[in-house]
N, C-alpha and C. Protein backbone atom coordinates (compact mmCIF):
# COMPACT_ATOMS: atom_id res chain seq x y z
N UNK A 1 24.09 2.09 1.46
CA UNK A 1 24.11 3.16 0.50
C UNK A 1 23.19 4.26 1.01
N UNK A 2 23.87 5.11 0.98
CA UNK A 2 22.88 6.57 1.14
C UNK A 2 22.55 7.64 -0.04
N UNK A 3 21.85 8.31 0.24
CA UNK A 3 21.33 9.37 -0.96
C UNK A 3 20.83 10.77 0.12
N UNK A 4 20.65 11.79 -1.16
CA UNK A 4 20.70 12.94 -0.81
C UNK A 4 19.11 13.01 -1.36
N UNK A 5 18.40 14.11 -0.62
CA UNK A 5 17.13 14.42 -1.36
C UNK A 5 16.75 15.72 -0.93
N UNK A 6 16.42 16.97 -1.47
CA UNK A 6 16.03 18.16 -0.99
C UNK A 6 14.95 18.37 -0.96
N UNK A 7 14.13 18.83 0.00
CA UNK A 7 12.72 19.20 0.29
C UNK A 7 12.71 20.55 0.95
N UNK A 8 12.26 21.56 0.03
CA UNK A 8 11.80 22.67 0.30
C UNK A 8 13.51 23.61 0.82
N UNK A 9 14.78 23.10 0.11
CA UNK A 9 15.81 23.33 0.34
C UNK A 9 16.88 23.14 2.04
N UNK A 10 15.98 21.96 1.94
CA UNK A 10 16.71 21.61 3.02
C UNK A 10 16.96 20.34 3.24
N UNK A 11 18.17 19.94 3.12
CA UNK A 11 18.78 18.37 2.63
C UNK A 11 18.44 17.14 3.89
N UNK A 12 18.24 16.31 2.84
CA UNK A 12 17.91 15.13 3.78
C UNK A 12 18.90 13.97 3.57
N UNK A 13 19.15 13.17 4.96
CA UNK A 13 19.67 12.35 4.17
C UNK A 13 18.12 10.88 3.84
N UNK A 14 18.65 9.94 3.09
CA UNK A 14 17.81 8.85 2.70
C UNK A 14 18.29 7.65 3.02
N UNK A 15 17.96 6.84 3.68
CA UNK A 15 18.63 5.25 3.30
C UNK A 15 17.60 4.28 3.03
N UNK A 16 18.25 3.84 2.18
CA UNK A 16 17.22 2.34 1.37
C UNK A 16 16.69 1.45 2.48
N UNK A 17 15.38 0.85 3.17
CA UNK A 17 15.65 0.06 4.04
C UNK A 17 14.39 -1.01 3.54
N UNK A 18 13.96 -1.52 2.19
CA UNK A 18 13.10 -2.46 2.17
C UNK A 18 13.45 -1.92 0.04
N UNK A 19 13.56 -3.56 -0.76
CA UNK A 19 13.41 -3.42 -2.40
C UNK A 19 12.42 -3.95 -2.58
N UNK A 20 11.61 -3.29 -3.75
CA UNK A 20 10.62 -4.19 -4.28
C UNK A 20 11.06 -4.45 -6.10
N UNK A 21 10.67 -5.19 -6.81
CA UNK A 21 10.96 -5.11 -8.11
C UNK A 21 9.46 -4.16 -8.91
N UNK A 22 10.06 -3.10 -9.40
CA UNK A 22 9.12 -2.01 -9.97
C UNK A 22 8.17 -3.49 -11.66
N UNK A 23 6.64 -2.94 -10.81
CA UNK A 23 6.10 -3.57 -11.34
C UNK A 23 5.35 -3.05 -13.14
N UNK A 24 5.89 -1.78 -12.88
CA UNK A 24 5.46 -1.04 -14.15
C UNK A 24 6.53 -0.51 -15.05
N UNK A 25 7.51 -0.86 -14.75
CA UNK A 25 8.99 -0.27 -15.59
C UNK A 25 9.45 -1.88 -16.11
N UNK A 26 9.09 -3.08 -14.80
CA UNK A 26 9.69 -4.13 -15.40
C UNK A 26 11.45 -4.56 -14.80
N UNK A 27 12.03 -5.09 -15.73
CA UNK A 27 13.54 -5.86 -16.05
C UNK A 27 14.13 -5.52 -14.46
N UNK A 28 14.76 -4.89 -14.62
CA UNK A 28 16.48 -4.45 -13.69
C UNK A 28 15.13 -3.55 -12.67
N UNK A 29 14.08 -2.62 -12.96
CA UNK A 29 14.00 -1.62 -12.38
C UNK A 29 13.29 -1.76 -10.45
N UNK A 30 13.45 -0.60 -9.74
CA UNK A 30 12.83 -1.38 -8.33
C UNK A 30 12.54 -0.01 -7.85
N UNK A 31 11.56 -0.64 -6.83
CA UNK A 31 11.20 0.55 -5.89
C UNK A 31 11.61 0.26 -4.47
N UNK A 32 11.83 1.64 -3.89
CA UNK A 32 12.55 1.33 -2.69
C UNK A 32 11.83 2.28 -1.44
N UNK A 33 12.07 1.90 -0.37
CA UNK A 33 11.05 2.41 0.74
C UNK A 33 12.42 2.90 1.46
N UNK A 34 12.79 4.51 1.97
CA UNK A 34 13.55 4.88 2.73
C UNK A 34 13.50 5.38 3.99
N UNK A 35 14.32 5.59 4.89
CA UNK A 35 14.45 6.26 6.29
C UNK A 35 14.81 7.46 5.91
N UNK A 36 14.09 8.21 6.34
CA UNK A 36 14.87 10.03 6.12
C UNK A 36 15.67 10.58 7.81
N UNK A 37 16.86 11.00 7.23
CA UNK A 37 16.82 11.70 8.48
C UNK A 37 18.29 13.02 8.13
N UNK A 38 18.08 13.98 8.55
CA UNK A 38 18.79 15.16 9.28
C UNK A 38 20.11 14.29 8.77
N UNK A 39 21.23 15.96 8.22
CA UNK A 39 22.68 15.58 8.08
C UNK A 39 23.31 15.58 9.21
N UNK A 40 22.79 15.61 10.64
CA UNK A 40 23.19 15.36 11.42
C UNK A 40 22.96 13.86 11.98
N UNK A 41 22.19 13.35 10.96
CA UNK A 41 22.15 11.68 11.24
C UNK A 41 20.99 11.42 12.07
N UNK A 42 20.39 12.60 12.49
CA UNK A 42 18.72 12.28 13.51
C UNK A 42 17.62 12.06 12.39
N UNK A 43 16.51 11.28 13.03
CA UNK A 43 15.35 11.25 11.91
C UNK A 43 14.24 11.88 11.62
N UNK A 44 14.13 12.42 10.31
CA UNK A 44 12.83 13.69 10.75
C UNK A 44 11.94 13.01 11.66
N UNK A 45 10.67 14.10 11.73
CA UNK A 45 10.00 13.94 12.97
C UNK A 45 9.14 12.86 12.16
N UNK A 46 8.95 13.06 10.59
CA UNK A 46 7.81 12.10 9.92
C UNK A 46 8.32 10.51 10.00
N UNK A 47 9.68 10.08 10.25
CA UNK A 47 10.35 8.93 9.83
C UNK A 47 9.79 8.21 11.14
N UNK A 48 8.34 7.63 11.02
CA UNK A 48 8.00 6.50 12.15
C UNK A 48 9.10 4.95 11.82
N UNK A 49 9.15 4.99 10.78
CA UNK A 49 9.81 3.49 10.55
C UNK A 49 11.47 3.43 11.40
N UNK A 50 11.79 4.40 11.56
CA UNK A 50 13.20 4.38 12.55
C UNK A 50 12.91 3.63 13.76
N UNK A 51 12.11 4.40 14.43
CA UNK A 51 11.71 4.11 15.66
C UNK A 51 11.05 2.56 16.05
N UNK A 52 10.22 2.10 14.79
CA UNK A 52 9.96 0.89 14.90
C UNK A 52 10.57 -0.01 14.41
N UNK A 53 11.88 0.00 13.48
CA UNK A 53 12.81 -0.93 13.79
C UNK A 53 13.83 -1.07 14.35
N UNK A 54 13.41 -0.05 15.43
CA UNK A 54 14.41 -0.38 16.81
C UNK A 54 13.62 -1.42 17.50
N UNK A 55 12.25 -0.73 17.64
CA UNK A 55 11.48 -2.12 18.58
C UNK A 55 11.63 -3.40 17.65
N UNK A 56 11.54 -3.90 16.46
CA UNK A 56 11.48 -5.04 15.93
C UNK A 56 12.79 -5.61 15.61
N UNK A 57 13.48 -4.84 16.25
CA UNK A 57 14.98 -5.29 15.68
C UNK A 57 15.38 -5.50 17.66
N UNK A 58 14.50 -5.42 18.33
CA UNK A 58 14.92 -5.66 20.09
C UNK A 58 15.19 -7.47 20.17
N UNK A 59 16.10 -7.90 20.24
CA UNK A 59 16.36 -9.26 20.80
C UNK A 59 15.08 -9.96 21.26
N UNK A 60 14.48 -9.55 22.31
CA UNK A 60 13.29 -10.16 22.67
C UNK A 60 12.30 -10.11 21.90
N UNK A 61 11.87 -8.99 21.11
CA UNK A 61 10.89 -9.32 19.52
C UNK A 61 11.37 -10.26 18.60
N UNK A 62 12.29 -10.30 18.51
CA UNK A 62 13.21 -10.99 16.95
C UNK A 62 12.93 -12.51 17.65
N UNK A 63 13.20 -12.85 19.19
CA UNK A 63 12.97 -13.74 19.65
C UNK A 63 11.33 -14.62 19.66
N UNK A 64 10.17 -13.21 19.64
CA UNK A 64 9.22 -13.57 19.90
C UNK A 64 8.32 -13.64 18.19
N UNK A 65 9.22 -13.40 16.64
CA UNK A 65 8.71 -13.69 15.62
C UNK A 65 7.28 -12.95 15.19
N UNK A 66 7.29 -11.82 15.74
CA UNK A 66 5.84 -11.49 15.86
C UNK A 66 4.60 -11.53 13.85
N UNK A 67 4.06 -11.59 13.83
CA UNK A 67 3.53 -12.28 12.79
C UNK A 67 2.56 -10.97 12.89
N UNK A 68 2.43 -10.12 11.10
CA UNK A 68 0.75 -8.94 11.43
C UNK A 68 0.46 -9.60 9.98
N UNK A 69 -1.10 -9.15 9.87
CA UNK A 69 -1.56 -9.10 8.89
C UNK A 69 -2.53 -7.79 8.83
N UNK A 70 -2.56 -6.95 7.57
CA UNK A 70 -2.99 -5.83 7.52
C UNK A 70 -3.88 -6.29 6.45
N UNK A 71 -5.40 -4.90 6.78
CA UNK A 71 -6.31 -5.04 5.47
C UNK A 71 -6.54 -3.71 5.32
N UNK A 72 -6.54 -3.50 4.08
CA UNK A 72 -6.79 -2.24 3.83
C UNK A 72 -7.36 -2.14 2.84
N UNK A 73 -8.64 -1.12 3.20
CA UNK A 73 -10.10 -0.71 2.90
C UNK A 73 -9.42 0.25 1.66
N UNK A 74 -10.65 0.70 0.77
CA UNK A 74 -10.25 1.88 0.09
C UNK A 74 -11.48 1.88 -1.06
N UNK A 75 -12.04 2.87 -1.64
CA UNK A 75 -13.23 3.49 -1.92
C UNK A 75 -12.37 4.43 -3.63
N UNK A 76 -12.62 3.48 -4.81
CA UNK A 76 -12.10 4.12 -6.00
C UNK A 76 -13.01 5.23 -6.53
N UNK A 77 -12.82 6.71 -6.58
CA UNK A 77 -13.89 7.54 -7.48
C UNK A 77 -13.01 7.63 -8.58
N UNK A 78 -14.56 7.82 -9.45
CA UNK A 78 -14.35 8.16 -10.59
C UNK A 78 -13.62 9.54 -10.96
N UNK A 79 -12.71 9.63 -11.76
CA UNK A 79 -11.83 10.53 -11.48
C UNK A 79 -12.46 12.23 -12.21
N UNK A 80 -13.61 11.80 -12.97
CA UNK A 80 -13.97 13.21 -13.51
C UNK A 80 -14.52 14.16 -12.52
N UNK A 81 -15.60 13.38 -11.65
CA UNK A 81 -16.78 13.51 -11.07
C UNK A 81 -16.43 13.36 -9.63
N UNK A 82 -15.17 12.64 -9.02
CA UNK A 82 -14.89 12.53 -7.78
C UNK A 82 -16.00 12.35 -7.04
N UNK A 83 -17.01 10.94 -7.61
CA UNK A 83 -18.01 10.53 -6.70
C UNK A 83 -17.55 8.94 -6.92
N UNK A 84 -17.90 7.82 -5.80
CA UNK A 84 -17.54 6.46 -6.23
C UNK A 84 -17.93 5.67 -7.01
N UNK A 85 -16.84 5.02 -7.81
CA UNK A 85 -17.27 4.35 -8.95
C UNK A 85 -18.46 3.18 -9.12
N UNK A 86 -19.60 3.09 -9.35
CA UNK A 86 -20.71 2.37 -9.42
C UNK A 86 -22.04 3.02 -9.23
N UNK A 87 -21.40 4.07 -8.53
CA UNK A 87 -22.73 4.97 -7.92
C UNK A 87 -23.17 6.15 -9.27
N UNK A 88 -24.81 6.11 -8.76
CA UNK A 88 -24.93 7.02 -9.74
C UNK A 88 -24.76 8.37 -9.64
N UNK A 89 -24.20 9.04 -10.35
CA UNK A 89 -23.61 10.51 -10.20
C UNK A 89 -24.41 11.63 -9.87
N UNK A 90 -24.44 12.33 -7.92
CA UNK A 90 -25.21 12.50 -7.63
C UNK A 90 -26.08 12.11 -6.83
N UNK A 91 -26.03 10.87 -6.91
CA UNK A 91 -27.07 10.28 -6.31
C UNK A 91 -26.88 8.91 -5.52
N UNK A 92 -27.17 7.94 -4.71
CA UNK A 92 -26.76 6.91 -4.06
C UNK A 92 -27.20 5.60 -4.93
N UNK A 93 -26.70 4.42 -4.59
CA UNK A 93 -26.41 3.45 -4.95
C UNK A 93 -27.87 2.64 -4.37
N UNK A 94 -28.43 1.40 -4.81
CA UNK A 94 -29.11 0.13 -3.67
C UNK A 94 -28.40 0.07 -2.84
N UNK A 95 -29.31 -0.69 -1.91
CA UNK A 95 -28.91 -1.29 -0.63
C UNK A 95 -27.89 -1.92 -0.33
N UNK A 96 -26.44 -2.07 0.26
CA UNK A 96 -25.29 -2.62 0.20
C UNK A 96 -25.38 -4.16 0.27
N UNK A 97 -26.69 -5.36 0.47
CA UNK A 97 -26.06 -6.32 0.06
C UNK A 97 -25.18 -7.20 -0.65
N UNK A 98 -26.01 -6.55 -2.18
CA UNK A 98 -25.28 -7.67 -3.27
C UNK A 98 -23.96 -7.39 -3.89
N UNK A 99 -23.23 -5.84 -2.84
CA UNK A 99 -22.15 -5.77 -3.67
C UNK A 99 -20.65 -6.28 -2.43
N UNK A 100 -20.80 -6.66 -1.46
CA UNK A 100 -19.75 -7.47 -0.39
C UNK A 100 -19.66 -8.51 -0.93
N UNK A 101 -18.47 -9.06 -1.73
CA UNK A 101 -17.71 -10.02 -2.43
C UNK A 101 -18.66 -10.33 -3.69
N UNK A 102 -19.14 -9.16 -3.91
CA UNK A 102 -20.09 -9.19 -5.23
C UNK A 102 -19.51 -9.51 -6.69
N UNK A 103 -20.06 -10.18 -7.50
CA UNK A 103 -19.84 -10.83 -8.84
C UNK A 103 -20.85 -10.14 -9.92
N UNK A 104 -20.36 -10.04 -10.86
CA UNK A 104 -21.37 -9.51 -12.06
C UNK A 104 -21.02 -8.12 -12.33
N UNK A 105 -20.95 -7.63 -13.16
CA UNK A 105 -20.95 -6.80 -14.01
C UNK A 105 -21.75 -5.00 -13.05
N UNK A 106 -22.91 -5.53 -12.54
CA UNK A 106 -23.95 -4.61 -11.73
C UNK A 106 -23.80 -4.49 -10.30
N UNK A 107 -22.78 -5.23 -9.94
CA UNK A 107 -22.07 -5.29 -8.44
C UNK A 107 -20.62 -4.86 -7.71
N UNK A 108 -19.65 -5.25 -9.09
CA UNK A 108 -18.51 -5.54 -8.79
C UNK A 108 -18.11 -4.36 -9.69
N UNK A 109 -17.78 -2.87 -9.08
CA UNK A 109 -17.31 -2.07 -9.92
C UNK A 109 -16.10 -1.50 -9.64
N UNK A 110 -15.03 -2.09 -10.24
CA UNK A 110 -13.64 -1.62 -10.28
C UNK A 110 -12.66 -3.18 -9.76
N UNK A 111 -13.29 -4.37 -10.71
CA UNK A 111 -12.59 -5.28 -10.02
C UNK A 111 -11.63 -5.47 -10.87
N UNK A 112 -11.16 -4.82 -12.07
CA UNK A 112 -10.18 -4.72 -13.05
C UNK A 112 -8.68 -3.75 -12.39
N UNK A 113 -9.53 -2.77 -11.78
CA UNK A 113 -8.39 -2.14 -11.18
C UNK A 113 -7.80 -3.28 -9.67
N UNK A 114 -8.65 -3.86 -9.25
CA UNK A 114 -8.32 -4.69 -7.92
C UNK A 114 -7.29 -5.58 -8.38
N UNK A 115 -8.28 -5.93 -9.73
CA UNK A 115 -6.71 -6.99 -9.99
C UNK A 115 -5.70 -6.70 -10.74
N UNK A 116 -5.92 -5.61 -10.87
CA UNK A 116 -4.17 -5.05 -11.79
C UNK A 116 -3.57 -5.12 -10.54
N UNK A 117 -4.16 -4.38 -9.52
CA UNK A 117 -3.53 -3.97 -8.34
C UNK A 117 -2.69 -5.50 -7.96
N UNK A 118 -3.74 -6.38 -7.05
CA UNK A 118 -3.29 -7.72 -7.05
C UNK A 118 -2.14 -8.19 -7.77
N UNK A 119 -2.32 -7.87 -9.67
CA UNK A 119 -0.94 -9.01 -10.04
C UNK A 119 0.48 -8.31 -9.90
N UNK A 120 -0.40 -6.48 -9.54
CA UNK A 120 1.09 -5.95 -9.52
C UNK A 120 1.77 -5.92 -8.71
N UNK A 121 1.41 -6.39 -7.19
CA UNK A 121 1.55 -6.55 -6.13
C UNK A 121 2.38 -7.81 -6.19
N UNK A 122 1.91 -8.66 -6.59
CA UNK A 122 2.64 -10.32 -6.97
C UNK A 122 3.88 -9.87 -7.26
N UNK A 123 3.89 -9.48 -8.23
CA UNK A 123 5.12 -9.08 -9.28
C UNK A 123 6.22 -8.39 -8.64
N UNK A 124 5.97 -7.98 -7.47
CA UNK A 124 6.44 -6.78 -7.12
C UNK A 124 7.02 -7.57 -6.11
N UNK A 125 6.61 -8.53 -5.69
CA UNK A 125 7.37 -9.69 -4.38
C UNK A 125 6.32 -9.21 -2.96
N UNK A 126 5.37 -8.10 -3.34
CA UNK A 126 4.65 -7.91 -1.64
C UNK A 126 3.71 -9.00 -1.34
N UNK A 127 3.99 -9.56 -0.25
CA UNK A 127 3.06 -10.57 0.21
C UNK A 127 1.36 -10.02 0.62
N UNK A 128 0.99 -9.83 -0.45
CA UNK A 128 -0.39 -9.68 -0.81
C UNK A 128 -1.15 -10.59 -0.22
N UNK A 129 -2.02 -10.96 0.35
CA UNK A 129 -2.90 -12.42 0.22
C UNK A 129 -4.36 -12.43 -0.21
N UNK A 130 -4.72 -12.06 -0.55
CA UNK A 130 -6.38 -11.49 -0.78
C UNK A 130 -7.14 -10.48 -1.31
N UNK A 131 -8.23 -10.20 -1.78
CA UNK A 131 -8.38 -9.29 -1.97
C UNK A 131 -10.18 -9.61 -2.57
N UNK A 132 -11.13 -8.73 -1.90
CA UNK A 132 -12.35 -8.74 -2.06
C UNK A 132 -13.19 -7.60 -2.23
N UNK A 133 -14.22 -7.41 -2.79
CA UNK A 133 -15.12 -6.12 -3.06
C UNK A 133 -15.53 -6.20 -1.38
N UNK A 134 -16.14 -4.92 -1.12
CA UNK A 134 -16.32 -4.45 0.08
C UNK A 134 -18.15 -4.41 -0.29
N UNK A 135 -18.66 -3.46 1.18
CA UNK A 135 -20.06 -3.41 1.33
C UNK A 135 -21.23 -2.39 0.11
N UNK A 136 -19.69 -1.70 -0.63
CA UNK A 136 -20.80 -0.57 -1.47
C UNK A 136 -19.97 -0.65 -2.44
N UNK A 137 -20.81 -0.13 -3.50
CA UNK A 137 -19.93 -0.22 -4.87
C UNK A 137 -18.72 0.71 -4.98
N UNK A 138 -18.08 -0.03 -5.72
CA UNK A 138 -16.60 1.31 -5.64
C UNK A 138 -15.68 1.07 -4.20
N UNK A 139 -16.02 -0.12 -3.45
CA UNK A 139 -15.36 -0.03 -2.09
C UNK A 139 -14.51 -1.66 -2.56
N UNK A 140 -13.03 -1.17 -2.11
CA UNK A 140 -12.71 -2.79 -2.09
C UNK A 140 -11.71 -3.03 -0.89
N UNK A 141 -11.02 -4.27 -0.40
CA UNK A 141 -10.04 -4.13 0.21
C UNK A 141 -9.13 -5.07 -0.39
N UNK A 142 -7.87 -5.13 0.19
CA UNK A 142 -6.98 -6.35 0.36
C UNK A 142 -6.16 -6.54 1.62
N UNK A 143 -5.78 -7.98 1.49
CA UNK A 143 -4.81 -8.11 2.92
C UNK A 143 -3.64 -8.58 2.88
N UNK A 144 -2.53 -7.99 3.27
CA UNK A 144 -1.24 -7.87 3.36
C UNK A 144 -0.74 -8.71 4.87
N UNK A 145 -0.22 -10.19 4.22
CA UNK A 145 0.50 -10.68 5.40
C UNK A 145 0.00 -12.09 5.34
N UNK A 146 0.48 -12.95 6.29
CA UNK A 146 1.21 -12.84 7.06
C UNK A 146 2.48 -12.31 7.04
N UNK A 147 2.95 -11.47 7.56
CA UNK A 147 4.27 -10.97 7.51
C UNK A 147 5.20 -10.99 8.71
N UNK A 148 6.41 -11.03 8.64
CA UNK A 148 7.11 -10.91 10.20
C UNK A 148 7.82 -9.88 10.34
N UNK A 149 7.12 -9.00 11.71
CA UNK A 149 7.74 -7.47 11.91
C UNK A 149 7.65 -6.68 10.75
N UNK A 150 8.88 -5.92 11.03
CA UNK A 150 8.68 -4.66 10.15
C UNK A 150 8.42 -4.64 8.46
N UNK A 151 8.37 -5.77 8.08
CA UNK A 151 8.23 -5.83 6.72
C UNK A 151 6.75 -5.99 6.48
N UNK A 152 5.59 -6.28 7.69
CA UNK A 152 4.20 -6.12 6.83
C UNK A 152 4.10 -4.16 6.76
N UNK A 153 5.02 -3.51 7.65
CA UNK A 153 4.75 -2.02 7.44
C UNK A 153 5.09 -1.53 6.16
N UNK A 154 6.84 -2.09 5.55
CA UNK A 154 7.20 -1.64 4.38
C UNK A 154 6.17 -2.23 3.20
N UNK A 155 5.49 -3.66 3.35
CA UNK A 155 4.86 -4.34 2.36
C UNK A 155 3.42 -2.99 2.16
N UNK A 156 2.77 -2.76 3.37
CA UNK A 156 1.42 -2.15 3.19
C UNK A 156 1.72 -1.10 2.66
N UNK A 157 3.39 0.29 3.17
CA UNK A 157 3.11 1.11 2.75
C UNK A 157 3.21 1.28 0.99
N UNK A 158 4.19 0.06 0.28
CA UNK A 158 4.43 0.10 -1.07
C UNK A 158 3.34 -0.65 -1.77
N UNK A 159 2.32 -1.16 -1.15
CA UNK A 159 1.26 -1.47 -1.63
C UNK A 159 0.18 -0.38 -2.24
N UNK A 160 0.28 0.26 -0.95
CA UNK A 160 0.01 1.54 -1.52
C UNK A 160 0.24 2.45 -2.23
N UNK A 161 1.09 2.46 -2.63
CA UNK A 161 1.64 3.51 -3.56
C UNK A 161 1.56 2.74 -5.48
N UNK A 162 1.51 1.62 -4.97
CA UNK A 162 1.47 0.50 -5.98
C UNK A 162 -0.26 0.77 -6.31
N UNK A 163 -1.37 0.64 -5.78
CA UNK A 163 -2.51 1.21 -6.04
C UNK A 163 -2.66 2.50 -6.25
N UNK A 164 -1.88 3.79 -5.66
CA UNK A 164 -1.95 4.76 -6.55
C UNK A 164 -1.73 4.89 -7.77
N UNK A 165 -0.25 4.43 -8.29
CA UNK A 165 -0.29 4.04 -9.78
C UNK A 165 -0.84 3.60 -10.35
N UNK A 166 -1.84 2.26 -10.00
CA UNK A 166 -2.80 1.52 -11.02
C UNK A 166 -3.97 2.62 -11.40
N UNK A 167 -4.40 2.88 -9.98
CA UNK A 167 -5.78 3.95 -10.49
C UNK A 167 -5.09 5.36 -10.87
N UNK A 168 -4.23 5.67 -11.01
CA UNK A 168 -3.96 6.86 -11.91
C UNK A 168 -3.87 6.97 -13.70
């Protein structure tokens, strides 16, 4: 299936190439990760995912099962003040020990959004595996994978977009 999409009046085409089940609409609804390319059937210059499932789709990769796991860092601000959440406004935080896989209330700031993120991720079918507070407050990550080939790329990039929605 293909689709049409206009950007800045100039048509693209779209094709579906990875579903997830939309974790905030629910039932029937899904999100989908596409290839853009030119009505001449070439791929814009932004469409990296073309190019790399040519390499992961090469006989000798498909042969060789390649296995990634991705982690990805990320730093929540507070959205009035656009400084990070835990810190005092203005001003810096203690010393980064007690907040790397930190617990409590005075350590762990934004682990409500981590785990919305987390169950929405579940929900959503992305192979999520983890997910921990980082070295400073307001810092967390998670890790995406094991995955095979091109699907830890589609998993990380709708992960992401899946954490934009939560913290919005």
């Amino acid at each position: 299936m293909m689709g049409l999409a206009l950007d800045k009046h100039r048509v693209k085409i779209v094709n579906p190439q990875a579903i997830f089940r939309d974790p905030f609409r629910g039932g029937n609804n899904i999100l989908v990760i596409c290839d853009s390319y030119t009505p001449a059937g070439e791929p814009i210059p932004t469409n990296k995912r073309h190019r790399a499932a040519e390499i992961f789709s090469h006989p000798k990769v498909v042969a060789e099962v390649p296995w990634y796991g991705i982690e990805q860092e990320y730093t929540l601000l507070q959205p009035n003040v656009k400084w990070p959440l835990g810190w005092p406004v203005g001003a810096y935080p203690g010393p980064q020990g007690p907040y790397y896989c930190g617990a409590g209330a005075d350590k762990s700031f934004g682990r409500d959004i981590s785990d919305a993120h987390y169950k929405a991720c579940l929900y959503a079918g992305i192979n999520i595996s983890g997910t921990n507070g980082e070295v400073m407050p307001g810092q967390w990550e998670y890790q995406v994978g094991p995955s095979v080939g091109i699907e830890a790329g589609d998993h990380i990039w709708i992960s992401r977009y899946i954490l934009e929605l939560v913290w919005s």
